[in-house]
N, C-alpha and C. Protein backbone atom coordinates (compact mmCIF):
# COMPACT_ATOMS: atom_id res chain seq x y z
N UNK A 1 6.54 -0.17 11.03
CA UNK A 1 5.43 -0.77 10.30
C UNK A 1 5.89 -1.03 8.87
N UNK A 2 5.84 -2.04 7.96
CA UNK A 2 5.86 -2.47 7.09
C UNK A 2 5.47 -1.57 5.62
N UNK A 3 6.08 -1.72 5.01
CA UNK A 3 5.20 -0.21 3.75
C UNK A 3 4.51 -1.00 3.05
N UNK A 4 3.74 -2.17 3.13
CA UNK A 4 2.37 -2.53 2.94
C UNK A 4 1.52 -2.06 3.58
N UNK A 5 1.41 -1.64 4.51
CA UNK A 5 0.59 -1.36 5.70
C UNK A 5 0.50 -0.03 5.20
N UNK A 6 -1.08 0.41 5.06
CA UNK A 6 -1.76 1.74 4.37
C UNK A 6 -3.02 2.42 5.58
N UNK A 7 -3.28 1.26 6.39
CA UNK A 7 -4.05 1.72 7.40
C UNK A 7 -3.70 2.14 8.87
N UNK A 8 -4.04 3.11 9.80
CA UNK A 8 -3.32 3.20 10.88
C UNK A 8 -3.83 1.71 11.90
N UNK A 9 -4.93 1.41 11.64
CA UNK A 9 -5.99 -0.03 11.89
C UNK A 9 -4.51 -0.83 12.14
N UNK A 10 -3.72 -1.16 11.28
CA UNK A 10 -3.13 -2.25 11.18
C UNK A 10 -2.44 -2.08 12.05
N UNK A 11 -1.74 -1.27 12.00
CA UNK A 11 -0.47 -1.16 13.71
C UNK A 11 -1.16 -2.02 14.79
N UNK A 12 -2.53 -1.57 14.71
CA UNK A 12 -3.55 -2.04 15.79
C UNK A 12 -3.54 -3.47 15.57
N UNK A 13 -3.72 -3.60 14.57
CA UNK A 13 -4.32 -5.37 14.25
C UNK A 13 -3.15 -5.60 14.30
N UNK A 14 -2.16 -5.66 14.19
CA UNK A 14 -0.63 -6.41 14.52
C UNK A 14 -0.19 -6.36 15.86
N UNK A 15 -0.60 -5.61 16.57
CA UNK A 15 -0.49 -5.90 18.17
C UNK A 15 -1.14 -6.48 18.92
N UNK A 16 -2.65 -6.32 18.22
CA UNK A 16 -3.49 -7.53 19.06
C UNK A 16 -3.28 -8.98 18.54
N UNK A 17 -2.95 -9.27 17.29
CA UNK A 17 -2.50 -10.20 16.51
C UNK A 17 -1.26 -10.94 17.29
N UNK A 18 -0.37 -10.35 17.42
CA UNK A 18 1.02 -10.95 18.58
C UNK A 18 0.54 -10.93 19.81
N UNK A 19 -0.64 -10.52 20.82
CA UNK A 19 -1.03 -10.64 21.74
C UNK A 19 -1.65 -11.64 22.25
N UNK A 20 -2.62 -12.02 20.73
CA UNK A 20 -3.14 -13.46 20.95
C UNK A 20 -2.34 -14.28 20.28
N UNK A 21 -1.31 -14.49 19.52
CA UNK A 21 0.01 -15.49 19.42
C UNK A 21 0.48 -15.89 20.52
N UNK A 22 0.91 -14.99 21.63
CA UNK A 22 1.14 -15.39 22.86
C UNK A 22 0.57 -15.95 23.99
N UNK A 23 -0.89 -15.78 23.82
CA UNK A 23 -1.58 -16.26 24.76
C UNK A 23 -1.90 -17.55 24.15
N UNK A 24 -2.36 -17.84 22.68
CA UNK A 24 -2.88 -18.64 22.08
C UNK A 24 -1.83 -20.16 21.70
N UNK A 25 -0.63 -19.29 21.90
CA UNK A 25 1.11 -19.95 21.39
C UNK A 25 0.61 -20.72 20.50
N UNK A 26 0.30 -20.21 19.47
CA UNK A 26 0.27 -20.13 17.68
C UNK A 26 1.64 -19.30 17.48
N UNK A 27 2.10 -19.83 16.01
CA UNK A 27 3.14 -19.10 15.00
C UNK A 27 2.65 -18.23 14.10
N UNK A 28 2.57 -16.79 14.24
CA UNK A 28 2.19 -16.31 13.74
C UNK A 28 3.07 -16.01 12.48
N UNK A 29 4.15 -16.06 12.43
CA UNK A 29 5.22 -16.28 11.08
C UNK A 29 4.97 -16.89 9.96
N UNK A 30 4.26 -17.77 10.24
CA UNK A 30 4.18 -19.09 9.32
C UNK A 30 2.87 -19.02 8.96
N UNK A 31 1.99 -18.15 9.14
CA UNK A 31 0.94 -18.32 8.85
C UNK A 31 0.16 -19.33 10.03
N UNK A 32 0.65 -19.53 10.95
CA UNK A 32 0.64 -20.43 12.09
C UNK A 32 -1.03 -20.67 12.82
N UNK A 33 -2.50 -20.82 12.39
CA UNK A 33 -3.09 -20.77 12.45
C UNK A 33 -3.52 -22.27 12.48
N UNK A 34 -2.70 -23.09 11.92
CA UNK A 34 -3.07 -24.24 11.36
C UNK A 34 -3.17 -25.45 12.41
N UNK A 35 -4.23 -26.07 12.40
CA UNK A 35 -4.52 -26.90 13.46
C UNK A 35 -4.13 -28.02 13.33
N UNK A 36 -3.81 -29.32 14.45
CA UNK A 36 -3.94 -30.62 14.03
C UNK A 36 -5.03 -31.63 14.21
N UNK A 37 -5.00 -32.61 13.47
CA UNK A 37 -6.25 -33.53 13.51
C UNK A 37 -6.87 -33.47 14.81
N UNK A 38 -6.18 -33.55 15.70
CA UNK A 38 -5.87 -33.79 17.27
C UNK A 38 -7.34 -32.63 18.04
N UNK A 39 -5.92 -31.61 17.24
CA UNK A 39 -7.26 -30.21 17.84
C UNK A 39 -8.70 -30.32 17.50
N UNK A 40 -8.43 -30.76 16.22
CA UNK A 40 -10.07 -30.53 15.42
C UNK A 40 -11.08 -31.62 16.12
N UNK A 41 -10.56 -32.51 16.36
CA UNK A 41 -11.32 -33.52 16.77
C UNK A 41 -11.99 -33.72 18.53
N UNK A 42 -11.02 -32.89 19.33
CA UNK A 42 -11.08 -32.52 20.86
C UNK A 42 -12.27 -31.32 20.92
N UNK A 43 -11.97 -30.42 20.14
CA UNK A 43 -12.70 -29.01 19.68
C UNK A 43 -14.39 -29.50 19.34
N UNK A 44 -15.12 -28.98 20.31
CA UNK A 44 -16.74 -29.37 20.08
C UNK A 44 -17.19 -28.31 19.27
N UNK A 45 -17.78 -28.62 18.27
CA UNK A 45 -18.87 -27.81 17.42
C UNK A 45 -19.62 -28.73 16.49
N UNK A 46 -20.63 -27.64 16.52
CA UNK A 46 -21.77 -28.88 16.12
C UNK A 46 -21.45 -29.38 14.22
N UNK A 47 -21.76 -30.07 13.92
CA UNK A 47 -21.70 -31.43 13.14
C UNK A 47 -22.05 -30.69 11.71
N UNK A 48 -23.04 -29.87 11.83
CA UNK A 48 -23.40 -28.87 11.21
C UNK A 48 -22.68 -27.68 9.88
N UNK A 49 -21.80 -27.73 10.71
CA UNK A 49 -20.63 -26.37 10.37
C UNK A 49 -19.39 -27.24 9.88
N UNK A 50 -19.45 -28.38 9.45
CA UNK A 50 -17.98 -29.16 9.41
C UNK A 50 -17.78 -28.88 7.78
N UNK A 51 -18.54 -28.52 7.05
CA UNK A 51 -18.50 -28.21 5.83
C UNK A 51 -17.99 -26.72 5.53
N UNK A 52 -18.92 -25.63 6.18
CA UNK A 52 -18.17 -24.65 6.16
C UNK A 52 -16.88 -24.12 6.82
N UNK A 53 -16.54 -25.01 7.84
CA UNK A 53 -15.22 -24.79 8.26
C UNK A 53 -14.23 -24.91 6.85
N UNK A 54 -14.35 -26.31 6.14
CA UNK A 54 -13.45 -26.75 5.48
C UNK A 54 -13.59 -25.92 4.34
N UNK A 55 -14.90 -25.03 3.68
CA UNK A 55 -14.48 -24.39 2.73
C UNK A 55 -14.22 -23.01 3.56
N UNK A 56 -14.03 -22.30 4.56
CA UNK A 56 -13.74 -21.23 5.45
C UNK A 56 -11.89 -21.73 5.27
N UNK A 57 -11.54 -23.20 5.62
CA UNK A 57 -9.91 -23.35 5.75
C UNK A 57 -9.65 -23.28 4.32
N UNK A 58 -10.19 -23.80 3.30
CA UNK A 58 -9.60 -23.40 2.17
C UNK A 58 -9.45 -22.69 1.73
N UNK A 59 -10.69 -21.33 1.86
CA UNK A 59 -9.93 -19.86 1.43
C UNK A 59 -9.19 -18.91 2.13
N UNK A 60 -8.88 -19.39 3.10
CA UNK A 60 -8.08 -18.87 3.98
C UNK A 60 -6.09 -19.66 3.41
N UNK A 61 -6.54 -20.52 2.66
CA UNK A 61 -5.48 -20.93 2.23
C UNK A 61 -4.76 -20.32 0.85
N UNK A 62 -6.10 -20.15 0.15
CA UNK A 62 -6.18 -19.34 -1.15
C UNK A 62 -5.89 -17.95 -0.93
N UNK A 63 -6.29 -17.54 0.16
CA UNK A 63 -6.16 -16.24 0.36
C UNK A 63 -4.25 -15.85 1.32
N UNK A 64 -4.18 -17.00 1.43
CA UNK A 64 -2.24 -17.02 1.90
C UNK A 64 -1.82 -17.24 0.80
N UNK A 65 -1.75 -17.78 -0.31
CA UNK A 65 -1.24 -18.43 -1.43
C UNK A 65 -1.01 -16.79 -2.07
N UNK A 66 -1.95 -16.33 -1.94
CA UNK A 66 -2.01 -14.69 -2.69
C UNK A 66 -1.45 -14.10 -2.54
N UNK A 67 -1.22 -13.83 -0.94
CA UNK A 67 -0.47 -13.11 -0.29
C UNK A 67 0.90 -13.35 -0.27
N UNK A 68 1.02 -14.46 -0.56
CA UNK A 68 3.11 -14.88 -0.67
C UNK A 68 3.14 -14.51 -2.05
N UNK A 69 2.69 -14.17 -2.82
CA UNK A 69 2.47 -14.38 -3.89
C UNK A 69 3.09 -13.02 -4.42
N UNK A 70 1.84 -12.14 -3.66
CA UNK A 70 2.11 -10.70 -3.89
C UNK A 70 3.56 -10.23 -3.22
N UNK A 71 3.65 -10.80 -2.02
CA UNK A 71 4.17 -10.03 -1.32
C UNK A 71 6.11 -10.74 -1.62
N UNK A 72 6.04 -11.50 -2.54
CA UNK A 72 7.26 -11.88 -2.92
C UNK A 72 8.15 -11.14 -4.06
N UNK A 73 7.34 -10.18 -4.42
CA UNK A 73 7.74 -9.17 -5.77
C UNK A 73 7.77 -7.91 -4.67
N UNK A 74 8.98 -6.95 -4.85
CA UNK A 74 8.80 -5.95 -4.47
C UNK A 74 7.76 -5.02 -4.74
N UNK A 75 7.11 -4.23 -3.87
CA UNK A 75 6.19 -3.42 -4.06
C UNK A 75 6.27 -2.16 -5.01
N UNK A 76 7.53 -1.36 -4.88
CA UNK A 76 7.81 -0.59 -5.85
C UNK A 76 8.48 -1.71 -7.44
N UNK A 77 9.06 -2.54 -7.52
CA UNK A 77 9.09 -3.38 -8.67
C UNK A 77 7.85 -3.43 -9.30
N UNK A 78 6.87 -3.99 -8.75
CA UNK A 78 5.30 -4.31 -9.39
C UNK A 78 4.66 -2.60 -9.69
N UNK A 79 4.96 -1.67 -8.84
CA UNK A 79 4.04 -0.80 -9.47
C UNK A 79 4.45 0.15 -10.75
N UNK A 80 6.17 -0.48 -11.19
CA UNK A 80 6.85 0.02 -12.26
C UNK A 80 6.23 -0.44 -13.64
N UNK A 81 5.80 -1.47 -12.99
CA UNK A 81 5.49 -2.30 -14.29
C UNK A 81 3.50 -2.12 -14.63
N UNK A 82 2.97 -1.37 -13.76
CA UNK A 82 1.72 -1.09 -13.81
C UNK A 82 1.54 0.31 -14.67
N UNK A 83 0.22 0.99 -15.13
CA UNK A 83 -0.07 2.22 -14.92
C UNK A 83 -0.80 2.67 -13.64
N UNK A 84 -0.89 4.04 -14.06
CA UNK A 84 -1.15 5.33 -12.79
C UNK A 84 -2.69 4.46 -12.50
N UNK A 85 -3.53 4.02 -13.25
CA UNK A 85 -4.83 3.67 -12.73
C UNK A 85 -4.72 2.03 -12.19
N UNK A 86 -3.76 1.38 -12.59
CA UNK A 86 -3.64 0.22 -11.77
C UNK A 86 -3.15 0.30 -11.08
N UNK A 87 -2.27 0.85 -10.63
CA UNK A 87 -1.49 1.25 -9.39
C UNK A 87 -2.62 1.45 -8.24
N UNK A 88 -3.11 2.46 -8.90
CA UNK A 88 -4.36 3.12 -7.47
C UNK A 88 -5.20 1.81 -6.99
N UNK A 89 -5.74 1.52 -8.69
CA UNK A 89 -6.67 -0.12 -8.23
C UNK A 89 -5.85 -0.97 -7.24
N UNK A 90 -4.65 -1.36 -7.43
CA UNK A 90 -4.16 -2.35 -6.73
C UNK A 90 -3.90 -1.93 -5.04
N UNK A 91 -3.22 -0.14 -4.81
CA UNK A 91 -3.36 0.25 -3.72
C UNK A 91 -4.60 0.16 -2.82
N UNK A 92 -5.84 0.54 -3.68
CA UNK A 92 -7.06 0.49 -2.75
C UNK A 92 -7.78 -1.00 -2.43
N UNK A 93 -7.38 -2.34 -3.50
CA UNK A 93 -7.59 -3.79 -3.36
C UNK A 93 -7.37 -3.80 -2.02
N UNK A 94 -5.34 -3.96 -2.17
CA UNK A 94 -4.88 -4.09 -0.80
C UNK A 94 -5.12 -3.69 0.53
N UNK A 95 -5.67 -2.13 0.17
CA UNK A 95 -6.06 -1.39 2.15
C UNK A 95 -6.91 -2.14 2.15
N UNK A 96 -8.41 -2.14 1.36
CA UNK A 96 -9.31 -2.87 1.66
C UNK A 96 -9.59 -4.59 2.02
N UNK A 97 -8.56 -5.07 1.25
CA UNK A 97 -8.12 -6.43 2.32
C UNK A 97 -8.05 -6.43 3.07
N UNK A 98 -6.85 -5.83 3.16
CA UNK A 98 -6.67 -6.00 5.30
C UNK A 98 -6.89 -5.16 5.99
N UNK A 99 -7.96 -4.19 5.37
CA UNK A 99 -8.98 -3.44 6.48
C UNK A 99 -10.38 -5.26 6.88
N UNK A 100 -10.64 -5.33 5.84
CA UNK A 100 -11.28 -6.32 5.63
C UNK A 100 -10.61 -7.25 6.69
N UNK A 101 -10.11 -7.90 6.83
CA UNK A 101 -9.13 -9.18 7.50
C UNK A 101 -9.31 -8.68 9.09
N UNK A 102 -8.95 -7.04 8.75
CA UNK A 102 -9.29 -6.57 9.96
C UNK A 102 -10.45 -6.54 11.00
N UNK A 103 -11.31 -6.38 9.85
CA UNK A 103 -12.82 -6.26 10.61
C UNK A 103 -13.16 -7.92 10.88
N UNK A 104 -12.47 -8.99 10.17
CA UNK A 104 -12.90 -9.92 10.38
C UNK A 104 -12.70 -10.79 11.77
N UNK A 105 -11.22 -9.87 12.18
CA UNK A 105 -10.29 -10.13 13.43
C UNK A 105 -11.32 -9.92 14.55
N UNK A 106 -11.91 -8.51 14.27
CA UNK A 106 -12.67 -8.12 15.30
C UNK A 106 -13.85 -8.74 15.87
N UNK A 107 -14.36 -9.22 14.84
CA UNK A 107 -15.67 -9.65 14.85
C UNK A 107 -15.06 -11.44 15.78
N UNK A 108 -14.05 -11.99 15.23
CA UNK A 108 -13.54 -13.16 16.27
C UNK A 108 -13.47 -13.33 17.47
N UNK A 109 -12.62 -11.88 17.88
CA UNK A 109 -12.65 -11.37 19.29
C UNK A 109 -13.83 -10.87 20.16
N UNK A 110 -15.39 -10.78 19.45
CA UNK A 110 -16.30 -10.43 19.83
C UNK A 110 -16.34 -8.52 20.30
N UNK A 111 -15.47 -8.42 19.29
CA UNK A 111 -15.80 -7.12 19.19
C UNK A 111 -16.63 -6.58 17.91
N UNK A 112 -17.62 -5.54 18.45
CA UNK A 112 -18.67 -5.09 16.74
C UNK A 112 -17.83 -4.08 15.62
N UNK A 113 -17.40 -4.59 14.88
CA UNK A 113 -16.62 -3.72 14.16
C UNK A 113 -17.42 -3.13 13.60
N UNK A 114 -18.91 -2.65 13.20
CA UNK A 114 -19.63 -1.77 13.00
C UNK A 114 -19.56 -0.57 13.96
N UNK A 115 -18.84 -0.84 15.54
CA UNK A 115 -18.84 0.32 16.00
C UNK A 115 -17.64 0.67 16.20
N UNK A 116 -16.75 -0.14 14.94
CA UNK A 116 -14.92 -0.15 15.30
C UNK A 116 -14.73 1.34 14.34
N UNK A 117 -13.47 2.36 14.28
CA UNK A 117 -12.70 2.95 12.90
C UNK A 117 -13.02 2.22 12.03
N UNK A 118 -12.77 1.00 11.91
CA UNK A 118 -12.31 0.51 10.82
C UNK A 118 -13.58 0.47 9.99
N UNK A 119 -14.68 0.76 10.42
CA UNK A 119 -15.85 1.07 9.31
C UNK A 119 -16.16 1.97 8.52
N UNK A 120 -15.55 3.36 9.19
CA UNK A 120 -15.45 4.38 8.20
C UNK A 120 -14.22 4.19 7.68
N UNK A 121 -12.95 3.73 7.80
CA UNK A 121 -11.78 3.57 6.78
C UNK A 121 -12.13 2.56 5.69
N UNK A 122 -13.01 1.35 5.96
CA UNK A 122 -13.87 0.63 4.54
C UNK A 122 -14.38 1.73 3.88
N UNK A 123 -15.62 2.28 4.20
CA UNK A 123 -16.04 3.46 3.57
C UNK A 123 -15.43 4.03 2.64
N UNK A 124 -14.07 5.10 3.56
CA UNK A 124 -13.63 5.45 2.44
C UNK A 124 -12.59 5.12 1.37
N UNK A 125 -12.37 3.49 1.47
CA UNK A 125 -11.81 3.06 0.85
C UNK A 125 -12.98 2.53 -0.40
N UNK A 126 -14.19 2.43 -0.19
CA UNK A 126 -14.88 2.04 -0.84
C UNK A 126 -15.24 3.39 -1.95
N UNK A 127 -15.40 4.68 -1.35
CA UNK A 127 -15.78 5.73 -2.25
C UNK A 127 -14.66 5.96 -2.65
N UNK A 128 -13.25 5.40 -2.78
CA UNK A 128 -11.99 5.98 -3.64
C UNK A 128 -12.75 4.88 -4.79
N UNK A 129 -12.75 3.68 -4.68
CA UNK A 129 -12.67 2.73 -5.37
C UNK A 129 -13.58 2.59 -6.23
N UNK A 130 -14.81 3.74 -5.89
CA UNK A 130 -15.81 4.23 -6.96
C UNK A 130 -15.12 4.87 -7.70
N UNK A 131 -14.81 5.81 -7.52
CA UNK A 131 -14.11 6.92 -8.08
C UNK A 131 -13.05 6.34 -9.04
N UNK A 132 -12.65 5.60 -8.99
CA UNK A 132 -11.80 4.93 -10.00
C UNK A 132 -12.45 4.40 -10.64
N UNK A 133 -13.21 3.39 -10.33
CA UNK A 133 -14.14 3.06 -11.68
C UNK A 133 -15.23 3.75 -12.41
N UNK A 134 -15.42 5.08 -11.92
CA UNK A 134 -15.75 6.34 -12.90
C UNK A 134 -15.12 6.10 -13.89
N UNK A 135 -13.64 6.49 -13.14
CA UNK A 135 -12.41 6.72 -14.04
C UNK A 135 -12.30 5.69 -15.20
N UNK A 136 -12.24 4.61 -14.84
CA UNK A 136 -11.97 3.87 -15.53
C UNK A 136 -13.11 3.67 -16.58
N UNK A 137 -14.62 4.10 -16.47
CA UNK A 137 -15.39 3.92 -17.02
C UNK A 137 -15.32 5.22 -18.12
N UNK A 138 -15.48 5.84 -17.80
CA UNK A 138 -15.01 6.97 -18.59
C UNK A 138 -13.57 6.74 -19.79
N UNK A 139 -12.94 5.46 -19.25
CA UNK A 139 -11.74 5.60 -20.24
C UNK A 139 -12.57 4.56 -21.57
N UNK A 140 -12.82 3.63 -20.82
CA UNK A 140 -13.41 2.91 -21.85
C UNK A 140 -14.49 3.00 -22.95
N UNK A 141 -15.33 4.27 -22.07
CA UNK A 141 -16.42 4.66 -22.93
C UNK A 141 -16.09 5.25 -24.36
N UNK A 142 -17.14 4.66 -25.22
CA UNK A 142 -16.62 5.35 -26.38
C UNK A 142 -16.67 6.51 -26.79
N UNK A 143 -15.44 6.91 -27.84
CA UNK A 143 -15.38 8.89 -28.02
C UNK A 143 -15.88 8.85 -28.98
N UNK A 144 -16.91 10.15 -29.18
CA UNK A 144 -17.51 10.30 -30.63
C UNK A 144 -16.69 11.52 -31.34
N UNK A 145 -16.73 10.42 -32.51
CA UNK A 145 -16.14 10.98 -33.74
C UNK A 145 -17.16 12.73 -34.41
N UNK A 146 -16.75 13.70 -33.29
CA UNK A 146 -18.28 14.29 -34.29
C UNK A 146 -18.00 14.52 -36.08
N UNK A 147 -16.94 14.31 -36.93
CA UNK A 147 -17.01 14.75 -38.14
C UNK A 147 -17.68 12.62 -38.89
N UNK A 148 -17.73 12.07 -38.18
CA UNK A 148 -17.88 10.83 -38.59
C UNK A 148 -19.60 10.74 -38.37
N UNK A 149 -19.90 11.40 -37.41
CA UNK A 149 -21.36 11.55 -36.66
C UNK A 149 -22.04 12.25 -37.87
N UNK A 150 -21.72 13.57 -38.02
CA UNK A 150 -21.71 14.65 -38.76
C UNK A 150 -22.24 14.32 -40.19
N UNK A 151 -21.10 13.30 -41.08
CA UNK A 151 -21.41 12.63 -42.01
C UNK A 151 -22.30 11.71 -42.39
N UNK A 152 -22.68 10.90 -41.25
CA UNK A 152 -23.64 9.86 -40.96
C UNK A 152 -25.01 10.27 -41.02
N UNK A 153 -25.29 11.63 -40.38
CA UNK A 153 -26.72 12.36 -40.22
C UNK A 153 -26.81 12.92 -41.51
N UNK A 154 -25.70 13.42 -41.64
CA UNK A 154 -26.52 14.49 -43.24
C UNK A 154 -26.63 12.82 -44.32
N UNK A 155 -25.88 11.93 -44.28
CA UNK A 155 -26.49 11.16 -45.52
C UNK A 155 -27.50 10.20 -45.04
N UNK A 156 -27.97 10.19 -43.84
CA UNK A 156 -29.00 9.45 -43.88
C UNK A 156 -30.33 10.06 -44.13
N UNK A 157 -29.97 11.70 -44.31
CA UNK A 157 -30.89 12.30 -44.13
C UNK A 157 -31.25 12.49 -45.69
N UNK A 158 -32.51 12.25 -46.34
CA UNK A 158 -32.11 12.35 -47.85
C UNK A 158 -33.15 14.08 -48.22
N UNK A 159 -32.13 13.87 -48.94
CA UNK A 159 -32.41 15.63 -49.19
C UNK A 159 -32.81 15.70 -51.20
N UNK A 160 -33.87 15.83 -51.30
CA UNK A 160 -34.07 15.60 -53.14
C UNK A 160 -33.64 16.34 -54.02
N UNK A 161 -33.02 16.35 -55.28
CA UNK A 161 -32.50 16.69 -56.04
C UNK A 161 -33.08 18.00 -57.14
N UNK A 162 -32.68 18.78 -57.00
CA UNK A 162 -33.83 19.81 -58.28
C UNK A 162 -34.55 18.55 -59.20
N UNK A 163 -33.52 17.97 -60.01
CA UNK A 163 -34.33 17.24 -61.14
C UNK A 163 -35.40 16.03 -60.50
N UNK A 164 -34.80 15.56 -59.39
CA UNK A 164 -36.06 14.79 -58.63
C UNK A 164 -36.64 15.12 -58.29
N UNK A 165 -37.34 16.55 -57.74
CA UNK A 165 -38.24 17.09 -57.06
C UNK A 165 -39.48 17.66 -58.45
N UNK A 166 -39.24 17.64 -59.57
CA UNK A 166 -39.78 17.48 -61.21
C UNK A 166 -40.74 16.01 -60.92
N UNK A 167 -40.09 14.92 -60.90
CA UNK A 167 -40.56 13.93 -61.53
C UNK A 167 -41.30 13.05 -60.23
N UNK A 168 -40.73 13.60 -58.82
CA UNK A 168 -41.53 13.08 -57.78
C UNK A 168 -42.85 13.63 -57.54
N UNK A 169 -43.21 15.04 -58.40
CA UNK A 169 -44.53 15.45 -57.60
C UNK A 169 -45.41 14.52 -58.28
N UNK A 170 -46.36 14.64 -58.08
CA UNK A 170 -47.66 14.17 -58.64
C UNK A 170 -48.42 15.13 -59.36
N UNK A 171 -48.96 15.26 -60.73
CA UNK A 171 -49.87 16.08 -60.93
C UNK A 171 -51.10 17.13 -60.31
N UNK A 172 -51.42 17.88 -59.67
CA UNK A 172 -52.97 18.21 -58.83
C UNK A 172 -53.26 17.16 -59.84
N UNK A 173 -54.90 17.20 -58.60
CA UNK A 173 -56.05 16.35 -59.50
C UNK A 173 -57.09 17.37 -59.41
N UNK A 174 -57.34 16.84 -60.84
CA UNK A 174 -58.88 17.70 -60.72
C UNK A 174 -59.93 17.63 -60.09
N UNK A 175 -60.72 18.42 -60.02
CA UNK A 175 -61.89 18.80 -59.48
C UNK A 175 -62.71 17.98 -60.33
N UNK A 176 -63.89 17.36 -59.62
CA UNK A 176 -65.11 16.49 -60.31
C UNK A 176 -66.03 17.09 -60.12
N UNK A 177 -66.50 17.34 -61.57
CA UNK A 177 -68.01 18.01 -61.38
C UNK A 177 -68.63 17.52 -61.02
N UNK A 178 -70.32 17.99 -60.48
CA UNK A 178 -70.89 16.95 -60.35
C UNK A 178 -71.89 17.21 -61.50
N UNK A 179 -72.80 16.03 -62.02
CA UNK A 179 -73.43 16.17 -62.65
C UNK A 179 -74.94 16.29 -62.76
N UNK A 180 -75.84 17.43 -63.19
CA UNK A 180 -77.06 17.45 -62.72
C UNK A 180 -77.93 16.51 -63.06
């Protein structure tokens, strides 16, 4: 198995993946998915969906473009050049892709990937990926200065002076008689 591969899922999805290459005799090398005019046009579906196919083929194109992309830099090269918290971010992106890709496989094949593994391995790829952005939230949050805090409260706080506390009172007032 490939040391991209972070899920045991995938062994799986790469065997059913070459299973239907063979039956399907698609190239799976090449990204080999790709149809011709020919097909598209023989292929009945309703009239409807011809829009979302074409933005469905384009990110499926965007989403290969990425992948040569990534996967053209060595994996230990790229994570030299990261830190310890991008590293993790980028490890848990990736499972969750192609756990993702995975569940999407399933759902093609008419299988419920709600009742597949691969729903609790989203899961807990999803509660790491909290957990990092704790982390990460916590880095960004701001640190208080307490001697800066400290300073800020006592002078906003005004505190009066012996000689001002003279000239701020007010006299008592007297008492008014009354008159009979």
């Amino acid at each position: 198995m490939p040391e991209y591969c972070w899920s045991p899922h995938l062994q799986v999805a790469e065997s059913e993946l070459e299973k239907a290459a063979q039956k399907e005799e698609i190239n799976v090398t090449d990204g080999g998915m790709e149809m011709s005019e020919d097909d598209i046009n023989t292929e009945e579906y309703p009239t409807e969906i011809h829009d979302y196919l074409t933005a469905f083929e384009k990110s499926l194109s965007s989403v290969d473009e990425m992948l040569k992309t990534m996967m053209s830099v060595p994996r230990s090269e790229l994570l030299q050049k990261l830190e310890p918290l991008e590293q993790a971010k980028l490890d848990l992106v990736s499972a969750y892709t192609l756990n993702s890709m995975f569940w999407v496989y399933l759902a093609t094949q008419g299988i419920n990937p709600k009742e597949h593994p691969v729903k609790q391995e989203l899961e807990r790829i999803r509660t790491y990926m909290n957990k990092v952005k704790e982390i990460a939230d916590k880095k960004k949050a701001s640190k208080l200065d307490k001697g800066a805090a400290s300073r800020f409260v006592r002078n906003a706080l005004w505190e009066p002076s012996p000689e001002n506390e003279r000239t701020s009172k007010t006299p008592p007032k007297a008492k008014k008689r009354k008159m009979d």
